[in-house]
PDB file of N, CA and C in Angstrom:
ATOM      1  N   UNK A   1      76.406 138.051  95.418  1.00  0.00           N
ATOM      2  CA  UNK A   1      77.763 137.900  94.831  1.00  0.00           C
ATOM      3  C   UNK A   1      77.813 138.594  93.465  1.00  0.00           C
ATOM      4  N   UNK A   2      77.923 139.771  93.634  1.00  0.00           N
ATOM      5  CA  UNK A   2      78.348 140.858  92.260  1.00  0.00           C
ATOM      6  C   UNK A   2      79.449 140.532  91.203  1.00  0.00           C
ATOM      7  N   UNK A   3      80.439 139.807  92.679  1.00  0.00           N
ATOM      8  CA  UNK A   3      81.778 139.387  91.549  1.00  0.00           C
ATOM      9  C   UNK A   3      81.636 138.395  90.736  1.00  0.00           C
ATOM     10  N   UNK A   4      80.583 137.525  91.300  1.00  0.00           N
ATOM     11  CA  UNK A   4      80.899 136.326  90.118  1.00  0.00           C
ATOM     12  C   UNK A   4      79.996 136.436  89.072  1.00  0.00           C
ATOM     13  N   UNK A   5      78.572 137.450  89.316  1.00  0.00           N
ATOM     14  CA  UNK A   5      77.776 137.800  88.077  1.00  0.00           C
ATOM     15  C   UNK A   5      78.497 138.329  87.333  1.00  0.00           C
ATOM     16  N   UNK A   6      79.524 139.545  87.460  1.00  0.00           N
ATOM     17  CA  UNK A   6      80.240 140.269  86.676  1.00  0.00           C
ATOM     18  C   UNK A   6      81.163 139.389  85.611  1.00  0.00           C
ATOM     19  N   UNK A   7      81.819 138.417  86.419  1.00  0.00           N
ATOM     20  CA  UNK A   7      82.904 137.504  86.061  1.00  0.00           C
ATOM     21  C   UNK A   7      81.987 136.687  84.629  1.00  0.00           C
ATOM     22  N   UNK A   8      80.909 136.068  85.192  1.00  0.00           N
ATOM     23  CA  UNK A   8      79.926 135.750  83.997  1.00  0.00           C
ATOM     24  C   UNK A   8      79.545 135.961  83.234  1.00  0.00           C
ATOM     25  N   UNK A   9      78.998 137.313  83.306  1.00  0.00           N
ATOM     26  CA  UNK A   9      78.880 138.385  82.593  1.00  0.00           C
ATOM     27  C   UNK A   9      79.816 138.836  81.324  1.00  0.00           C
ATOM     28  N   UNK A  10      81.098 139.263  81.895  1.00  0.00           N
ATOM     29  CA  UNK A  10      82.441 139.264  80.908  1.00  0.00           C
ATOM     30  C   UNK A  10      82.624 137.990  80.300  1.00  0.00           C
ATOM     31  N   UNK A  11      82.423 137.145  80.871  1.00  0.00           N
ATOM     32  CA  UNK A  11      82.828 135.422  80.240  1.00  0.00           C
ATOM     33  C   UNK A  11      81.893 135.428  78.986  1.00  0.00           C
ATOM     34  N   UNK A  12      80.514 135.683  79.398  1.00  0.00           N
ATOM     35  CA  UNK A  12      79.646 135.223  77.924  1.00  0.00           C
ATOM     36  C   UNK A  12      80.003 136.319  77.165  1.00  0.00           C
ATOM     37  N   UNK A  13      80.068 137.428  77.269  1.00  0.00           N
ATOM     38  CA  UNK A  13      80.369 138.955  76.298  1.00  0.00           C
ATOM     39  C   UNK A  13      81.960 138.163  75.466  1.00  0.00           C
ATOM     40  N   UNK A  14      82.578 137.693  76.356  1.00  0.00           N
ATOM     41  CA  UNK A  14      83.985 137.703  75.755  1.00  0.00           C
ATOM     42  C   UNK A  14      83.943 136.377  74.754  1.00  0.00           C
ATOM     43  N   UNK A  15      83.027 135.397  75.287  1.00  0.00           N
ATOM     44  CA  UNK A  15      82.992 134.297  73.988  1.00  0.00           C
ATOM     45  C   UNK A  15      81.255 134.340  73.245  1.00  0.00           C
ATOM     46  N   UNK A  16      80.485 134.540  73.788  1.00  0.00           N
ATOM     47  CA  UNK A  16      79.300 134.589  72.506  1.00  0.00           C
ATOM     48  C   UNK A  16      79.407 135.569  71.798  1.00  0.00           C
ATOM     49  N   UNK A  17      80.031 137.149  72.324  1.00  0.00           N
ATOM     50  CA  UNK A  17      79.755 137.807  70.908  1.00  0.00           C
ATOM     51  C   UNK A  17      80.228 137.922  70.128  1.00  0.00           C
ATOM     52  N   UNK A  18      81.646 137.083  70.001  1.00  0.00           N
ATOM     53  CA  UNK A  18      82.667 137.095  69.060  1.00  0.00           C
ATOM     54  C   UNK A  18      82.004 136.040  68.007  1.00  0.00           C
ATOM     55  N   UNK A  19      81.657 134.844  68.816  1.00  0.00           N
ATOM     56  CA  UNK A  19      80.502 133.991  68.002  1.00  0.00           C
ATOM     57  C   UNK A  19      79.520 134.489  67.231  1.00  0.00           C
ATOM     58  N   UNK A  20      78.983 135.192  67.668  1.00  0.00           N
ATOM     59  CA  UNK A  20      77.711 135.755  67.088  1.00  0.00           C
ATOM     60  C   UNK A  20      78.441 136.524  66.074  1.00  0.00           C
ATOM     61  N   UNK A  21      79.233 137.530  66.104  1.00  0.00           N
ATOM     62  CA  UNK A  21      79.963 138.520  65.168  1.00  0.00           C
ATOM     63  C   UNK A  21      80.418 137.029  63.762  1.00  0.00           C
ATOM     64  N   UNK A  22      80.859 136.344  64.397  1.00  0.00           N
ATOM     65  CA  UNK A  22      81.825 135.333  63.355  1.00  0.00           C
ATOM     66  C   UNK A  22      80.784 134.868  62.494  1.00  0.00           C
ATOM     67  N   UNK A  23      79.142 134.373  63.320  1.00  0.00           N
ATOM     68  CA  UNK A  23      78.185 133.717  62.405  1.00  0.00           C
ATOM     69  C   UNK A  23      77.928 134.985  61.321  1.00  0.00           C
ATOM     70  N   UNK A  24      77.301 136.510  61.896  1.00  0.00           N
ATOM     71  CA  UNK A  24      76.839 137.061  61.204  1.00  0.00           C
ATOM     72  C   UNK A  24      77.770 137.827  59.942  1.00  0.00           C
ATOM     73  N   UNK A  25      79.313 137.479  60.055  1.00  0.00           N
ATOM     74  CA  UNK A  25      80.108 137.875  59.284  1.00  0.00           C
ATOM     75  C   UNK A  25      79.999 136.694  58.273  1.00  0.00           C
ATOM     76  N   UNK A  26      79.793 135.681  58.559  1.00  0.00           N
ATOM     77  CA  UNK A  26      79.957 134.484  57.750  1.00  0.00           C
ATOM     78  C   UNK A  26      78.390 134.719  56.393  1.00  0.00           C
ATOM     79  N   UNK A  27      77.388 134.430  57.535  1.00  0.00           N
ATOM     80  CA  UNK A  27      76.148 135.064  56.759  1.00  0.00           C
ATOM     81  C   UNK A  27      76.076 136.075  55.541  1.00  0.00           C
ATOM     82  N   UNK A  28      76.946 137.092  56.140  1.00  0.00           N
ATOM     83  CA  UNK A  28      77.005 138.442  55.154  1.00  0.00           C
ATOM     84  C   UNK A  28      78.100 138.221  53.599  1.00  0.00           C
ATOM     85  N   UNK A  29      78.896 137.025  54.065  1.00  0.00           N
ATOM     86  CA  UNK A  29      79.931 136.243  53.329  1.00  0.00           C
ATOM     87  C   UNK A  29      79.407 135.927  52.605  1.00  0.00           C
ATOM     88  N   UNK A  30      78.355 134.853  52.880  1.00  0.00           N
ATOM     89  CA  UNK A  30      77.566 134.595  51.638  1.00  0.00           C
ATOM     90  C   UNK A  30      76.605 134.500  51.027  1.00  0.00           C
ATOM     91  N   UNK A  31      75.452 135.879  51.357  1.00  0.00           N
ATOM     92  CA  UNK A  31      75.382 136.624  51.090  1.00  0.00           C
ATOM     93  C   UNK A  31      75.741 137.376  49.629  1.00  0.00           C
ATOM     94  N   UNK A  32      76.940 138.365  49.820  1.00  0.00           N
ATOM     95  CA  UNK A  32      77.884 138.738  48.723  1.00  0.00           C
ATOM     96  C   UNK A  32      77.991 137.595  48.165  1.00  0.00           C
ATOM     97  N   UNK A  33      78.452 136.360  48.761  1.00  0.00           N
ATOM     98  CA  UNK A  33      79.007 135.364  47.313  1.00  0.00           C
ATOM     99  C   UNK A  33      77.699 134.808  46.319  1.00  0.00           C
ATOM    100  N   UNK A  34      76.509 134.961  46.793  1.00  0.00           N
ATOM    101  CA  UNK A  34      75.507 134.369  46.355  1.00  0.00           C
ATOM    102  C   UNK A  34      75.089 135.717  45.386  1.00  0.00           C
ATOM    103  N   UNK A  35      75.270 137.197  45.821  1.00  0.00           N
ATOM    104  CA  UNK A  35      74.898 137.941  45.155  1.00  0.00           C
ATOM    105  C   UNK A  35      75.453 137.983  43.633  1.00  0.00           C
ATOM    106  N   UNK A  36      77.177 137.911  43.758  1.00  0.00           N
ATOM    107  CA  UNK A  36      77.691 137.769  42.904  1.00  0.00           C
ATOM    108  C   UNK A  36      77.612 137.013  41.971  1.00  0.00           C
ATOM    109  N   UNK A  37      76.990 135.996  42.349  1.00  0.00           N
ATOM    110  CA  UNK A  37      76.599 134.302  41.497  1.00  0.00           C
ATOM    111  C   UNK A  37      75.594 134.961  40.842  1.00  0.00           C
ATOM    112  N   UNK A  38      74.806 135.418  41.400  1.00  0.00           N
ATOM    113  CA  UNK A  38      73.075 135.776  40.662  1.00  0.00           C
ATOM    114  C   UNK A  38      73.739 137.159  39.266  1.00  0.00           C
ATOM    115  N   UNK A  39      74.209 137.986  40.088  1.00  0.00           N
ATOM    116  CA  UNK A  39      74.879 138.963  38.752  1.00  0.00           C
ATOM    117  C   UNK A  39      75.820 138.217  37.648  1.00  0.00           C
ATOM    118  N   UNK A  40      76.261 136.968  38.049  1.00  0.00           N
ATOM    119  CA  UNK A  40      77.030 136.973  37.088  1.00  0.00           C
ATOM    120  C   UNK A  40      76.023 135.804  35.963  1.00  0.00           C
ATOM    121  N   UNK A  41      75.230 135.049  36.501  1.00  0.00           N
ATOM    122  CA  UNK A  41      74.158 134.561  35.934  1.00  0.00           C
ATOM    123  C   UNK A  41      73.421 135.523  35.229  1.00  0.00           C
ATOM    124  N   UNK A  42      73.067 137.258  35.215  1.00  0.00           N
ATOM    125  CA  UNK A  42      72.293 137.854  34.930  1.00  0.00           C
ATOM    126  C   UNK A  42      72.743 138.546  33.257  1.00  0.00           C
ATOM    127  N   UNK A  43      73.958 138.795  33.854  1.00  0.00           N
ATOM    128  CA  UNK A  43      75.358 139.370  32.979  1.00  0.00           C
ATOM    129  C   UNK A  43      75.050 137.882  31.705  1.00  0.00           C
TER     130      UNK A  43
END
């Protein structure tokens, strides 16, 4: 059954990698906000 691997397939692509994108955007969020903290501590 090709169709329903496929169907699965699209299902996890269409909701984990938006997840994954959202964690690693969040990460990179703060990140920058922590960077900024440390420069402005440095300043």
């Amino acid at each position: 059954m090709w169709v329903l691997r496929s169907i699965i397939q699209f299902f996890m692509l269409s909701v984990i990698y938006p997840l994954q994108a959202l964690f690693r955007g969040h990460s990179i969020m703060q990140t920058i906000v922590d960077g900024s903290r440390t420069d402005a501590r440095i300043k």
